[in-house]
C-alpha atoms as a PDB file:
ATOM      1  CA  UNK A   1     -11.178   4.625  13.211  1.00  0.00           C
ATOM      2  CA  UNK A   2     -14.084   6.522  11.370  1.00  0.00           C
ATOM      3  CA  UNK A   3     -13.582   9.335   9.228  1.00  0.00           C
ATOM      4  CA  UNK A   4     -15.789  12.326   8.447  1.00  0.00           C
ATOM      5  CA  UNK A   5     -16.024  12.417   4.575  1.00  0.00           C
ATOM      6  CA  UNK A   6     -15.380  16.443   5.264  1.00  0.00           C
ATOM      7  CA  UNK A   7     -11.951  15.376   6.913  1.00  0.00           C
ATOM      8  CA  UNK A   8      -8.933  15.386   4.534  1.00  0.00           C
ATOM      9  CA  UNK A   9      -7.991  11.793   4.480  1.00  0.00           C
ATOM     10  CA  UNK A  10      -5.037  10.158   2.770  1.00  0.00           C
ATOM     11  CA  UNK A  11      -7.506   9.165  -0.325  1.00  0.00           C
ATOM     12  CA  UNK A  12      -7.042  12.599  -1.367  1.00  0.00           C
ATOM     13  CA  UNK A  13      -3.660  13.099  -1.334  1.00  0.00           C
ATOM     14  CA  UNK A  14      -2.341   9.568  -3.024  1.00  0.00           C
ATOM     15  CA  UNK A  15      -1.972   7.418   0.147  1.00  0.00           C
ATOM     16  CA  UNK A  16      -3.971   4.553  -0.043  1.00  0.00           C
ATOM     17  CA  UNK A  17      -2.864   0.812  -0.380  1.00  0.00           C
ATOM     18  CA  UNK A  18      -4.070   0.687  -4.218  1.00  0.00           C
ATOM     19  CA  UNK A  19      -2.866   4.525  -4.927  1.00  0.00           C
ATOM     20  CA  UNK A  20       0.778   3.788  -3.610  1.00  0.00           C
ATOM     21  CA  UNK A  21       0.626  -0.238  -5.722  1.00  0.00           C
ATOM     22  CA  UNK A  22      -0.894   1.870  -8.787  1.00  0.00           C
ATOM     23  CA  UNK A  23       1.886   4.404  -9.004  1.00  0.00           C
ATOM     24  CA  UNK A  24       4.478   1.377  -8.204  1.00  0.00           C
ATOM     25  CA  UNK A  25       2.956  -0.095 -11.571  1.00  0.00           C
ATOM     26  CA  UNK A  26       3.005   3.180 -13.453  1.00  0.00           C
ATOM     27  CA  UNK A  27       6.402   3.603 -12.755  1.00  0.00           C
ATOM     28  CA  UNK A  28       7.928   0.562 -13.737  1.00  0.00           C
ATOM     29  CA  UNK A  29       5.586  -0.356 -16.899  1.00  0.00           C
ATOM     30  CA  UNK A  30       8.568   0.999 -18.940  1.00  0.00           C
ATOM     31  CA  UNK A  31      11.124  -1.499 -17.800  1.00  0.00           C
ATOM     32  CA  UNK A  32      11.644  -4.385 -19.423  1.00  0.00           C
ATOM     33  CA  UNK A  33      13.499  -6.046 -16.747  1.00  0.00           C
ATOM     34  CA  UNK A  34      10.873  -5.420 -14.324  1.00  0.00           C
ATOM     35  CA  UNK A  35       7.925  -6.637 -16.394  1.00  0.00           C
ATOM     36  CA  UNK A  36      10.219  -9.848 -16.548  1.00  0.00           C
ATOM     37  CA  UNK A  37      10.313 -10.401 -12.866  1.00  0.00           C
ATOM     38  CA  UNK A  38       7.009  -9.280 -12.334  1.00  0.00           C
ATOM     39  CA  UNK A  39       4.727 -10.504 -14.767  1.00  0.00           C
ATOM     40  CA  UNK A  40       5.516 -14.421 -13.952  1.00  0.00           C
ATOM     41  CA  UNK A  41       4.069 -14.420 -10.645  1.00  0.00           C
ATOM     42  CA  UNK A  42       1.606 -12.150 -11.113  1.00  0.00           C
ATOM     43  CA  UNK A  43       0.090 -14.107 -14.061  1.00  0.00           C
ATOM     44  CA  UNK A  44       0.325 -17.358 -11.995  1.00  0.00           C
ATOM     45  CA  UNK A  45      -2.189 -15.348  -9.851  1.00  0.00           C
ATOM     46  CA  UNK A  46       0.354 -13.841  -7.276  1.00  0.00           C
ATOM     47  CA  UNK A  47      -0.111 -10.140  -6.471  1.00  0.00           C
ATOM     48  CA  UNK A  48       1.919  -7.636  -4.977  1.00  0.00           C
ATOM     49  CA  UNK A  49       1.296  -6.472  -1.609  1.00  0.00           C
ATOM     50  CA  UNK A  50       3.083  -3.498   0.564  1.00  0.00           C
ATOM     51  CA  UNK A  51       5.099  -3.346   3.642  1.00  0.00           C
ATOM     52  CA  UNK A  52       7.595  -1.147   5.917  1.00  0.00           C
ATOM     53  CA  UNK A  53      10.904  -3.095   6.992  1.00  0.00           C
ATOM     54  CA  UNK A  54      12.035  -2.424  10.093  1.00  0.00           C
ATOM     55  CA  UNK A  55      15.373  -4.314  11.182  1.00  0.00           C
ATOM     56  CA  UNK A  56      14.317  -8.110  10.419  1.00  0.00           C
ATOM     57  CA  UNK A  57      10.720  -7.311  10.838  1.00  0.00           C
ATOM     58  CA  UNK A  58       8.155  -6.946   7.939  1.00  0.00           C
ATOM     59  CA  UNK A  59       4.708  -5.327   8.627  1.00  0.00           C
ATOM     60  CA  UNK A  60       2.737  -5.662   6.165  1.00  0.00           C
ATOM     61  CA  UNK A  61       0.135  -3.677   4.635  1.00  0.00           C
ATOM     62  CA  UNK A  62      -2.680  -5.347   3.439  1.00  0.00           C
ATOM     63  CA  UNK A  63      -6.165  -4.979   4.976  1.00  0.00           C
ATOM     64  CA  UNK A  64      -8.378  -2.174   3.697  1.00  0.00           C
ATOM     65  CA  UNK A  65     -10.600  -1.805   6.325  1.00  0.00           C
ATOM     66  CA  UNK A  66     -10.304  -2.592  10.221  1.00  0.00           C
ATOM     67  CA  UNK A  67     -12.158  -4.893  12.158  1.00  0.00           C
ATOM     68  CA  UNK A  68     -15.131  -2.579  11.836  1.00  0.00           C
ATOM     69  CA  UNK A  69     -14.999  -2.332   8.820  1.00  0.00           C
ATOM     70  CA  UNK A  70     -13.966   1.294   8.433  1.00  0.00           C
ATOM     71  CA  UNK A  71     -11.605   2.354   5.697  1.00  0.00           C
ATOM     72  CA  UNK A  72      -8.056   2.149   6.456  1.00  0.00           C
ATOM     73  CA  UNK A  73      -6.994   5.318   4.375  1.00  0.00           C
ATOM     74  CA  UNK A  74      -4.043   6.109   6.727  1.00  0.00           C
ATOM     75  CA  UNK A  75      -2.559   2.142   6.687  1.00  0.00           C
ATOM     76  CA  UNK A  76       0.158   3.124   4.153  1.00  0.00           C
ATOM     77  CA  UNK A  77       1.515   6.085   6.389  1.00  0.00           C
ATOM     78  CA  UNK A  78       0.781   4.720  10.126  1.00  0.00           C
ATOM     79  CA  UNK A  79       3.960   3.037  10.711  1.00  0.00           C
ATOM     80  CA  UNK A  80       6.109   6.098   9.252  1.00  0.00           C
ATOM     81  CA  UNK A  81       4.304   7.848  12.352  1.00  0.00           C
ATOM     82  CA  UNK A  82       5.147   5.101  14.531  1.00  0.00           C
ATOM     83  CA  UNK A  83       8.486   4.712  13.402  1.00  0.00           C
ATOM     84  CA  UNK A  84       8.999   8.047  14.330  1.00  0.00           C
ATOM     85  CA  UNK A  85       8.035   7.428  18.407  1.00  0.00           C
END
């Protein structure tokens, strides 16, 4: 799904994969507890990765670009549109 750099995408407004995981880390550098459960894995090379739970079913976010290799600015939002059908 190509998009026109003149479009307004969801890089602009905070909606990318690495925007939303930034924030995530912003938020919670304060807590100790947090950096407890967090750092562990993540220094044994682990990283954290997105995903919308619906029911028993993860989807998970986690590709940047599709199979064309087009930016997938919209993959964070998508499945709150879906959900919505």
């Amino acid at each position: 799904m190509p998009v026109s750099k003149d479009d307004s995408t969801a890089e602009g407004i905070g909606f990318t994969r690495k925007q939303v995981l930034d924030r995530f880390n912003a938020s919670v550098a304060s807590l100790s507890d947090w950096q407890a459960i967090l750092n562990s894995p993540v220094n044994r090379g682990r990283r954290l990765e997105l995903c919308w739970r619906i029911g028993a079913n993860l989807d998970w976010i986690r590709l940047d670009n599709d199979i064309q290799g087009n930016p997938r600015s919209w993959s964070v939002i998508f499945l709150a549109g879906c959900r919505q059908v």
